[in-house]
N, C-alpha and C. Protein backbone atom coordinates (compact mmCIF):
# COMPACT_ATOMS: atom_id res chain seq x y z
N UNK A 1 4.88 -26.76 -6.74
CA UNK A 1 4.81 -26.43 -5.32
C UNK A 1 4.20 -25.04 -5.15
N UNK A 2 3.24 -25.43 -4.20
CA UNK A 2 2.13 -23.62 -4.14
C UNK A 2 3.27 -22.67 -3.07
N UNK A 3 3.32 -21.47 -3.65
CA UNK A 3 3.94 -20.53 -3.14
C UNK A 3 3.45 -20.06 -2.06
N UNK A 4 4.15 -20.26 -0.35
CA UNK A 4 3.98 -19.58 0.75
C UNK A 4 3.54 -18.15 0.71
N UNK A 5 2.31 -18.16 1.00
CA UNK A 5 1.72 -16.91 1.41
C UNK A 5 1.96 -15.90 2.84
N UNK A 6 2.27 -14.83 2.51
CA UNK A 6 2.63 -13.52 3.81
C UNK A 6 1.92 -13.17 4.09
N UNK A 7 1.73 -12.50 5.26
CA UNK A 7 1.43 -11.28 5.81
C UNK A 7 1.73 -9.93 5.16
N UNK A 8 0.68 -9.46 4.85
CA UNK A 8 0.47 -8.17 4.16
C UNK A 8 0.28 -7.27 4.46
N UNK A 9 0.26 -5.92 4.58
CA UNK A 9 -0.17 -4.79 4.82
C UNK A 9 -0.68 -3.98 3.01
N UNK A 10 -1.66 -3.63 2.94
CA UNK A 10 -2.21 -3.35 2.42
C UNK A 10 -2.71 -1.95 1.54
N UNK A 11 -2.40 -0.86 1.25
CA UNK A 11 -3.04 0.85 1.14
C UNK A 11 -3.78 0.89 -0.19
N UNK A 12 -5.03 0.34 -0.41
CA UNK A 12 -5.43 0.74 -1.45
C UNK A 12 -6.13 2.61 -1.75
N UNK A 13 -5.90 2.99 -3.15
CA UNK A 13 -6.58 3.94 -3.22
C UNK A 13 -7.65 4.19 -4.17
N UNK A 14 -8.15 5.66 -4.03
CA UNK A 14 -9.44 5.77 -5.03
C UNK A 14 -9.14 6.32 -5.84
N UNK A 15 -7.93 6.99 -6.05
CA UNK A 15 -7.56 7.62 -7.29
C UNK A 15 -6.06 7.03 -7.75
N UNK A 16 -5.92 6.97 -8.94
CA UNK A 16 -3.82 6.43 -9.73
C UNK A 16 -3.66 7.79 -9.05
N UNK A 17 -4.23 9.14 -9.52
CA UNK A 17 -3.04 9.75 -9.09
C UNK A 17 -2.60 9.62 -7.59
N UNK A 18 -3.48 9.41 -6.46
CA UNK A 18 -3.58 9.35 -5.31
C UNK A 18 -1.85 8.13 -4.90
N UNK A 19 -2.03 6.80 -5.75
CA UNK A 19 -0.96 5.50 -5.85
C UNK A 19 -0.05 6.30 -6.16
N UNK A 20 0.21 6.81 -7.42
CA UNK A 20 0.91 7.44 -7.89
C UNK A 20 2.05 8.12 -7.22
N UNK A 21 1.20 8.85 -6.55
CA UNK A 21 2.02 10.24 -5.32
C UNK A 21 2.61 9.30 -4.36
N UNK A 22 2.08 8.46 -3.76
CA UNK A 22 2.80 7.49 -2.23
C UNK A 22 3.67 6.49 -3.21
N UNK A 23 3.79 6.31 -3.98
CA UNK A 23 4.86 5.43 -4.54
C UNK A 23 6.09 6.33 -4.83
N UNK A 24 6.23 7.80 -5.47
CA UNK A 24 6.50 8.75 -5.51
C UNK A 24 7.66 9.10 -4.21
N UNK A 25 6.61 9.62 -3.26
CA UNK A 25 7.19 10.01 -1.84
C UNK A 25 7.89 8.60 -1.31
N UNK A 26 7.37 7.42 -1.21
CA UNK A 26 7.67 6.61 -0.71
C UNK A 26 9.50 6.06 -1.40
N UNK A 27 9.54 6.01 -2.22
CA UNK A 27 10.78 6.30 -3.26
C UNK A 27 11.59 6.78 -2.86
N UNK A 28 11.20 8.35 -2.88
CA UNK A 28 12.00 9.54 -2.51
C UNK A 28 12.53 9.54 -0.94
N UNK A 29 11.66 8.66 -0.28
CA UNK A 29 12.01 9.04 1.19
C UNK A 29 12.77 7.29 1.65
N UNK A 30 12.86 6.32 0.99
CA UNK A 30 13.36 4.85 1.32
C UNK A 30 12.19 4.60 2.24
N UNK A 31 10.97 4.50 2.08
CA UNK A 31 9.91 3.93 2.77
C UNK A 31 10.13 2.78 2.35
N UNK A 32 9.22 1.75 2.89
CA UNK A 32 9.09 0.13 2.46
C UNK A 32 7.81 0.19 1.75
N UNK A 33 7.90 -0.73 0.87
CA UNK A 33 6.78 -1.71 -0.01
C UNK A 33 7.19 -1.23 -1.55
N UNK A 34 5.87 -1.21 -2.19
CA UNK A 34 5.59 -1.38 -3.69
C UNK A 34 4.28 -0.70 -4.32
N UNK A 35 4.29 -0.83 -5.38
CA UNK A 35 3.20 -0.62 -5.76
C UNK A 35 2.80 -1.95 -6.90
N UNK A 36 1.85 -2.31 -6.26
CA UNK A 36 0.94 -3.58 -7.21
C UNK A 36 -0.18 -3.43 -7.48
N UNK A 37 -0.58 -4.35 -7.91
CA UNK A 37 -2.45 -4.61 -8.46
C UNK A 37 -2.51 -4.85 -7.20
N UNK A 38 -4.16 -4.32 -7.50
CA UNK A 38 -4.85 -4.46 -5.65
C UNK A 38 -5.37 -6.45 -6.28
N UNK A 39 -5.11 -6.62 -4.88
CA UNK A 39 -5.18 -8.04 -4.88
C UNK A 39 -6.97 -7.96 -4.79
N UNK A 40 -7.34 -9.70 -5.47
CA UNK A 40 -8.93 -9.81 -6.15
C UNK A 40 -9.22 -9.84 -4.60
N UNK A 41 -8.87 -10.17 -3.18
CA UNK A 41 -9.35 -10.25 -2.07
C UNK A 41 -10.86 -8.59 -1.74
N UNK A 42 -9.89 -7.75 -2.22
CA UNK A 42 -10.02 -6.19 -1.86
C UNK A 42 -10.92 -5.45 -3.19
N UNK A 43 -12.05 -4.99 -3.26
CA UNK A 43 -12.81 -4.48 -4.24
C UNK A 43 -12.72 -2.94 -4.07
N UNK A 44 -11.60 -2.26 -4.41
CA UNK A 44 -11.11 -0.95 -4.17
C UNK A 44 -10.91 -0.10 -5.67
N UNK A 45 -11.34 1.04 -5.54
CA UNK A 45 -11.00 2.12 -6.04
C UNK A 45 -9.97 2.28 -7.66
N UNK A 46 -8.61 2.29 -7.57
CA UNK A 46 -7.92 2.14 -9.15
C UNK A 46 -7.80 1.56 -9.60
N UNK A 47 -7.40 0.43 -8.57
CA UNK A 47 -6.74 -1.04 -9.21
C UNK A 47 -5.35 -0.66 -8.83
N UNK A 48 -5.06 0.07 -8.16
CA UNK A 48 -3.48 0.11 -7.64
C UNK A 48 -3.61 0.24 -6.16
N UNK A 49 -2.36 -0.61 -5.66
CA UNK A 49 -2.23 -0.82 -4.26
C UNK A 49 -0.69 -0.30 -3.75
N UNK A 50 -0.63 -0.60 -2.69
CA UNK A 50 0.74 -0.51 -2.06
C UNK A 50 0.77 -1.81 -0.94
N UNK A 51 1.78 -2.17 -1.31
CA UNK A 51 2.11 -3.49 -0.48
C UNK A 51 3.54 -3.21 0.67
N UNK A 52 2.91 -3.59 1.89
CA UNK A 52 4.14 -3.54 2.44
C UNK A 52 4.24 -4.57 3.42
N UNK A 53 5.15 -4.78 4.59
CA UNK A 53 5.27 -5.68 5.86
C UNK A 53 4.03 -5.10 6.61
N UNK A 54 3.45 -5.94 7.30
CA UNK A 54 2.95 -5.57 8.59
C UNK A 54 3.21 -4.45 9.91
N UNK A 55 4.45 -4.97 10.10
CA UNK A 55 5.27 -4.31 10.67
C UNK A 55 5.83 -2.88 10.23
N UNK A 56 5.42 -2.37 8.95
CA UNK A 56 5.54 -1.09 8.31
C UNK A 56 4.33 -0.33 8.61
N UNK A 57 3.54 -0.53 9.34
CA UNK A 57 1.89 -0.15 9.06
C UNK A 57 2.43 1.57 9.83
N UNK A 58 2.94 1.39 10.68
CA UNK A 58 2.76 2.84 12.08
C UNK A 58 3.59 3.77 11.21
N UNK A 59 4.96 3.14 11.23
CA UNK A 59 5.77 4.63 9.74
C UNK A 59 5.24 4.81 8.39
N UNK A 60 4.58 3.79 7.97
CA UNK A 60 3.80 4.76 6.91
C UNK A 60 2.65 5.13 7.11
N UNK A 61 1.71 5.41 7.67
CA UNK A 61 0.75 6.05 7.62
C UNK A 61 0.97 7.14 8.45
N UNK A 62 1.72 7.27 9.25
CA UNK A 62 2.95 8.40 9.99
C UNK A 62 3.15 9.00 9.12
N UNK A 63 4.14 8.80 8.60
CA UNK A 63 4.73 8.90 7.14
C UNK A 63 3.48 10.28 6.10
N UNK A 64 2.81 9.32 5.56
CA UNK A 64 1.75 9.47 4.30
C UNK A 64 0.92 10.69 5.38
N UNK A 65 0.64 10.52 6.31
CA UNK A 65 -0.30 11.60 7.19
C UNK A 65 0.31 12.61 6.61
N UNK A 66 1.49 12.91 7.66
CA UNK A 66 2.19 14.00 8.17
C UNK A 66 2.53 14.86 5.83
N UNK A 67 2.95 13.96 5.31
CA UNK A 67 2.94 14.55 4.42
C UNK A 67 1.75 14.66 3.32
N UNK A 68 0.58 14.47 3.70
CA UNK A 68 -0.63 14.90 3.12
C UNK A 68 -1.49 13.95 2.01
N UNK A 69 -0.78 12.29 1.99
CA UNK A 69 -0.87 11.60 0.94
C UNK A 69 -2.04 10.74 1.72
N UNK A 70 -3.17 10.80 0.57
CA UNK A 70 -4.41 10.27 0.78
C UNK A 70 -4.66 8.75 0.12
N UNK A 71 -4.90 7.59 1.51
CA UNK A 71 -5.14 6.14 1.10
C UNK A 71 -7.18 6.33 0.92
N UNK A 72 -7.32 5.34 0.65
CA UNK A 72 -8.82 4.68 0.57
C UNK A 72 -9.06 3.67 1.79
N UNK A 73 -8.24 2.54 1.93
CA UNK A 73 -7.99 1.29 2.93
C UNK A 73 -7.04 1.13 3.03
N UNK A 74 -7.16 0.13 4.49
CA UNK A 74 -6.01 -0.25 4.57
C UNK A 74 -6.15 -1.75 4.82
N UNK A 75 -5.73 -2.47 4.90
CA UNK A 75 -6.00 -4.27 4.78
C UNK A 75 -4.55 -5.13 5.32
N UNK A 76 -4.93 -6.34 6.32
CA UNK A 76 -3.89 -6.99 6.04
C UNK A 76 -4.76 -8.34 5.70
N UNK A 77 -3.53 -9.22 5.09
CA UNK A 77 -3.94 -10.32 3.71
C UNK A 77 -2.80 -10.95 4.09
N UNK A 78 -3.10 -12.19 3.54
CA UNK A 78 -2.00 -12.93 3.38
C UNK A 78 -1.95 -13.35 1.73
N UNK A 79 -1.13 -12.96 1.17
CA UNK A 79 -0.39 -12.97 -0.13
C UNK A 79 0.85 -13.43 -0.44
């Protein structure tokens, strides 16, 4: 049975250390998502992503602004 696909929100970056740091802060502060492989949809930068709800999009990039953490894209997908 094929696994139901979501709604995604997306943060790829151009640098690990860049993933690195928002997985980091994101941790430290109980933000939502993850850090995964950037999905084959998205031809981005490390090969590391951040996955979150849709509905997470406005507090984290709120979030990641205000504290200085630099994305590449941003994407929603269904995954």
């Amino acid at each position: 049975m094929a696994r139901q696909k979501k709604p995604a929100l997306i943060l790829s970056f151009a640098k690990t250390t860049d993933a690195m740091a928002v997985e980091k802060f994101c941790m430290t502060n109980n933000l939502p998502g993850r850090l995964i492989p950037v999905p084959r949809e998205i031809t981005a930068g490390c090969g590391l992503s951040w996955r979150a709800a849709p509905q997470d999009e406005e507090l984290l990039t709120a979030e990641l602004s205000k504290a200085g953490l630099a994305w590449s894209g941003l994407y929603h997908l269904e995954l």
